[in-house]
C-alpha atoms as a PDB file:
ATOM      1  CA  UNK A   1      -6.800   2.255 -16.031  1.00  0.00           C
ATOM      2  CA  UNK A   2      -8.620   4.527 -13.679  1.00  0.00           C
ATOM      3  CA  UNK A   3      -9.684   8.085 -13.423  1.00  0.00           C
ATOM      4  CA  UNK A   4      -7.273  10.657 -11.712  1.00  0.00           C
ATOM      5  CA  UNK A   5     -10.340  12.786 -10.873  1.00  0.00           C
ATOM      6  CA  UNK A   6     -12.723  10.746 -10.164  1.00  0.00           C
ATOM      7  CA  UNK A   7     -10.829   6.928  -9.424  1.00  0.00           C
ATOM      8  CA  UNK A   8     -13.691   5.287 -11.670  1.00  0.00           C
ATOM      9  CA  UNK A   9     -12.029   1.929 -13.883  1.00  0.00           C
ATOM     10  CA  UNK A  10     -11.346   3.530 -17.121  1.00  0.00           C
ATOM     11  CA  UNK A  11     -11.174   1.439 -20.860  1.00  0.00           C
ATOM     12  CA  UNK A  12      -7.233   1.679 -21.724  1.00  0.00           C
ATOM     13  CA  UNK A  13      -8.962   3.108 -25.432  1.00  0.00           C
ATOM     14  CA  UNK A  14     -10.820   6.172 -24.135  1.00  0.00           C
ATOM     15  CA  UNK A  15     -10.331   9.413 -24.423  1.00  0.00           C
ATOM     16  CA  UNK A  16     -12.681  11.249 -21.704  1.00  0.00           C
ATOM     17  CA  UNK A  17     -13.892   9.591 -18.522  1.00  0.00           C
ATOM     18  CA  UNK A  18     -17.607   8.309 -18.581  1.00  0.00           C
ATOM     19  CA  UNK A  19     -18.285   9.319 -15.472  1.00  0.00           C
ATOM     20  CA  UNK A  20     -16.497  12.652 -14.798  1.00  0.00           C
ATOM     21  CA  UNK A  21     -15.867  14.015 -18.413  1.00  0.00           C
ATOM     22  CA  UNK A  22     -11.932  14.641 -17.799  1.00  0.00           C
ATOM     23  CA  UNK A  23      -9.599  13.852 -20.923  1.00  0.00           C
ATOM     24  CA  UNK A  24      -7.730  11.138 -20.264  1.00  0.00           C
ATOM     25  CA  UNK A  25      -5.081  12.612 -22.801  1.00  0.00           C
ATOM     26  CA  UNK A  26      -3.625  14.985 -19.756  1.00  0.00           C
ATOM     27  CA  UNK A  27      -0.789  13.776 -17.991  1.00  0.00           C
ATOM     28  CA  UNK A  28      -2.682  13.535 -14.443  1.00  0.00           C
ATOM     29  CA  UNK A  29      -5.797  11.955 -15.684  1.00  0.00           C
ATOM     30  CA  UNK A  30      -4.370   8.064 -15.626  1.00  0.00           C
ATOM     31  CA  UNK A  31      -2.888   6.489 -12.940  1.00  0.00           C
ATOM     32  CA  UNK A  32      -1.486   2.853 -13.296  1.00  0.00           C
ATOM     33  CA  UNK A  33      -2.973   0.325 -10.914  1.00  0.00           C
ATOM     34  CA  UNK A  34      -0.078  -1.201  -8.298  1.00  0.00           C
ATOM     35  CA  UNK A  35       1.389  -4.529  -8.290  1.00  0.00           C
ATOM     36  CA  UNK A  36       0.190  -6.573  -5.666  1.00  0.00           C
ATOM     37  CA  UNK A  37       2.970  -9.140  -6.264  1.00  0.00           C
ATOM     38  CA  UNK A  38       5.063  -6.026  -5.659  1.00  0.00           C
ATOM     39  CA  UNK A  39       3.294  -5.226  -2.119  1.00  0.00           C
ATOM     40  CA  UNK A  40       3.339  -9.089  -1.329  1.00  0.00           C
ATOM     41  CA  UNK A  41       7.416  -9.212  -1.451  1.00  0.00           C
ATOM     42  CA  UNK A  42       7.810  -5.907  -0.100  1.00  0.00           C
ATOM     43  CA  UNK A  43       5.489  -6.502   2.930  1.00  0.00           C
ATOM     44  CA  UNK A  44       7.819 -10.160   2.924  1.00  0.00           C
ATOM     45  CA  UNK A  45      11.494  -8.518   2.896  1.00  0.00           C
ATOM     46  CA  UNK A  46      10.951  -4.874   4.543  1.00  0.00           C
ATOM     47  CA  UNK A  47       7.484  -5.433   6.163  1.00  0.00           C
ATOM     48  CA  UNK A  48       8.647  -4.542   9.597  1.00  0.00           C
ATOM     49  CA  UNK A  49       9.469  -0.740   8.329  1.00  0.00           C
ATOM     50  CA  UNK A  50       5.906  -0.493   6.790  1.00  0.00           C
ATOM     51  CA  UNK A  51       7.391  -0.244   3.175  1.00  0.00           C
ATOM     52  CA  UNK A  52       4.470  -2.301   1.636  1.00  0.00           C
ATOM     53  CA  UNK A  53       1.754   0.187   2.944  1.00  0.00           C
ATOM     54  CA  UNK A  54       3.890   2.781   2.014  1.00  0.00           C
ATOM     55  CA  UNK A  55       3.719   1.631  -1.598  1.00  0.00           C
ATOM     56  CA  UNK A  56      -0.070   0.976  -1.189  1.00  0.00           C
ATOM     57  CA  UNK A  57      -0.936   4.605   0.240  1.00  0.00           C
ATOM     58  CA  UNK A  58      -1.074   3.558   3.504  1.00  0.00           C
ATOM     59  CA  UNK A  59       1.207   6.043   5.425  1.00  0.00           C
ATOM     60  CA  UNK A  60      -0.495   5.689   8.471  1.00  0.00           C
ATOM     61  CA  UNK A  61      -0.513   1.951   9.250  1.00  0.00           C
ATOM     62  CA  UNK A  62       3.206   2.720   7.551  1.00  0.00           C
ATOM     63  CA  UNK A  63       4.488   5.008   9.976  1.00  0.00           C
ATOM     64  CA  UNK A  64       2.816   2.772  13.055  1.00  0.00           C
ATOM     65  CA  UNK A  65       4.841  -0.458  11.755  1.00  0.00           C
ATOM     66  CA  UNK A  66       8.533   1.872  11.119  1.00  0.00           C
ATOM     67  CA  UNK A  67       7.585   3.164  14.896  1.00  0.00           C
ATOM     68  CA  UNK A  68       6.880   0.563  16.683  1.00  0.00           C
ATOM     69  CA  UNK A  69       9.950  -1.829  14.966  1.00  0.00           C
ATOM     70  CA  UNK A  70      12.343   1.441  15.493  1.00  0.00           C
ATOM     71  CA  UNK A  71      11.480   1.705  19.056  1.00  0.00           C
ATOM     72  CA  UNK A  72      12.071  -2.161  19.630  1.00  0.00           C
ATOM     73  CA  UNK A  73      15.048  -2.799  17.769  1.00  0.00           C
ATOM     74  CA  UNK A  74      16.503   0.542  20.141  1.00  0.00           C
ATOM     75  CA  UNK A  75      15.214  -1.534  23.136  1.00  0.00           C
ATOM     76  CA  UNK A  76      15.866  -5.191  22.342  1.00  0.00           C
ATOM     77  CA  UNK A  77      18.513  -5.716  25.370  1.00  0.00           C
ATOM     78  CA  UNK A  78      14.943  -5.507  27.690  1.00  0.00           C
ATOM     79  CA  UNK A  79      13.653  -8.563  25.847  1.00  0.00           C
ATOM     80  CA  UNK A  80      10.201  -7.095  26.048  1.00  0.00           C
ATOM     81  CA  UNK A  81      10.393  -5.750  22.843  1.00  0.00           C
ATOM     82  CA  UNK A  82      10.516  -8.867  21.307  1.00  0.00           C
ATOM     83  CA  UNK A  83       7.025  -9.231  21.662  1.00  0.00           C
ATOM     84  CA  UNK A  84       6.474  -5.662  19.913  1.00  0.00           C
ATOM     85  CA  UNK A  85       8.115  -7.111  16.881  1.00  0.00           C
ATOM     86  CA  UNK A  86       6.510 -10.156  17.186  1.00  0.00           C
ATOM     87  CA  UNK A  87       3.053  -8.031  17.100  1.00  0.00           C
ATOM     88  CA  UNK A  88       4.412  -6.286  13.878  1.00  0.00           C
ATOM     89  CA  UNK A  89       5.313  -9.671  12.407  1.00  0.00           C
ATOM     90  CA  UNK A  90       1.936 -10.716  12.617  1.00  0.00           C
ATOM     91  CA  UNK A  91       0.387  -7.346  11.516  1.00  0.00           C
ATOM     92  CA  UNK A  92       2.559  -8.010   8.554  1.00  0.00           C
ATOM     93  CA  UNK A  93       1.312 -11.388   7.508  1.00  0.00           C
ATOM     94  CA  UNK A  94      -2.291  -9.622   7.942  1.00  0.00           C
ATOM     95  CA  UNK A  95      -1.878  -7.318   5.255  1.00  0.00           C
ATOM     96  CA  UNK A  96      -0.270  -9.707   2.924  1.00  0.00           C
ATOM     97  CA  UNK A  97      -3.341 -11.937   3.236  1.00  0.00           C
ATOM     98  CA  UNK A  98      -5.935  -9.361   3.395  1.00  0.00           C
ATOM     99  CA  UNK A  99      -5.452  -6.229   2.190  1.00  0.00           C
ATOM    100  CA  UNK A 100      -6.059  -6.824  -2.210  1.00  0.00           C
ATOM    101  CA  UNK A 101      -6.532  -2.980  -2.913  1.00  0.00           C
ATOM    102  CA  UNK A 102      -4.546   0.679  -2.757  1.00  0.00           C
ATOM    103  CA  UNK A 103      -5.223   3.469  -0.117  1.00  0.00           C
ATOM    104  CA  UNK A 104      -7.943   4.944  -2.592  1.00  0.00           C
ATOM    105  CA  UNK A 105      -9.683   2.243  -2.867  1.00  0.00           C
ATOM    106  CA  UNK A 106      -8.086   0.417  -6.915  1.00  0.00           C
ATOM    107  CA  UNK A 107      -7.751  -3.277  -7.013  1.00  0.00           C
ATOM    108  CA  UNK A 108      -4.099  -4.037  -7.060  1.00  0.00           C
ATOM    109  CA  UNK A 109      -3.304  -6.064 -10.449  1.00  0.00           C
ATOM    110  CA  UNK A 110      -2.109  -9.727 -10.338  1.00  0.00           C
END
C-alpha cells in the first residue's frame, strides 16, 4: 500500500507511515495501487475515448484522445480524419506498452 499524504510504499501491517508519521488507520491514509491488466484492456476496448488514462490519472492525455476521436468520428465523410484516428490508434498502443505507473507516480500491480 502507499501513503495518502505522502505516496511513499507502505507495509500492508503498519500503522503510521515511516516517512510522514500519518496513521494509516484513517480512511484517506491508504490508497490501493491500480490494475495495470485493468488499464491494458481498457486502453484495448475504449482506448480511443482516453478511458485508460482516465483510470490512471491522466485526464489530460485523456481529454486530448476523447477530443481528437470526437472531432474525427463528427468529420469522417472528409476522409482526412482517418488519419487523426489513426494517430490516436497509435498513441494508444504507446501507452499500453509504456506507460507501467499511475498519474502520481505508484507502480500499477500485475
Amino acid at each position: 500500500m502507499y501513503c495518502r499524504n505522502c505516496g511513499r510504499e507502505i507495509a500492508d501491517q503498519a500503522v503510521i507511515c515511516v516517512q510522514c508519521g500519518v496513521a494509516t488507520t484513517s480512511p484517506n491514509a491508504l490508497v490501493q495501487q491500480k490494475s495495470r491488466l485493468v488499464y491494458i484492456l481498457l486502453g484495448l476496448f475504449l482506448g480511443g475515448l482516453g478511458i485508460h488514462n482516465f483510470y490512471a490519472g491522466y485526464t489530460n492525455k485523456a481529454i486530448a484522445q476523447l477530443l481528437i476521436t470526437a472531432f474525427c468520428w463528427l468529420f469522417v465523410w472528409l476522409l482526412v480524419p482517418i488519419f487523426g484516428l489513426i494517430a490516436v490508434f497509435i498513441w494508444v498502443i504507446v501507452d499500453i506498452v509504456t506507460v507501467t505507473a499511475d498519474a502520481t507516480g505508484r507502480p500499477f500491480t500485475s
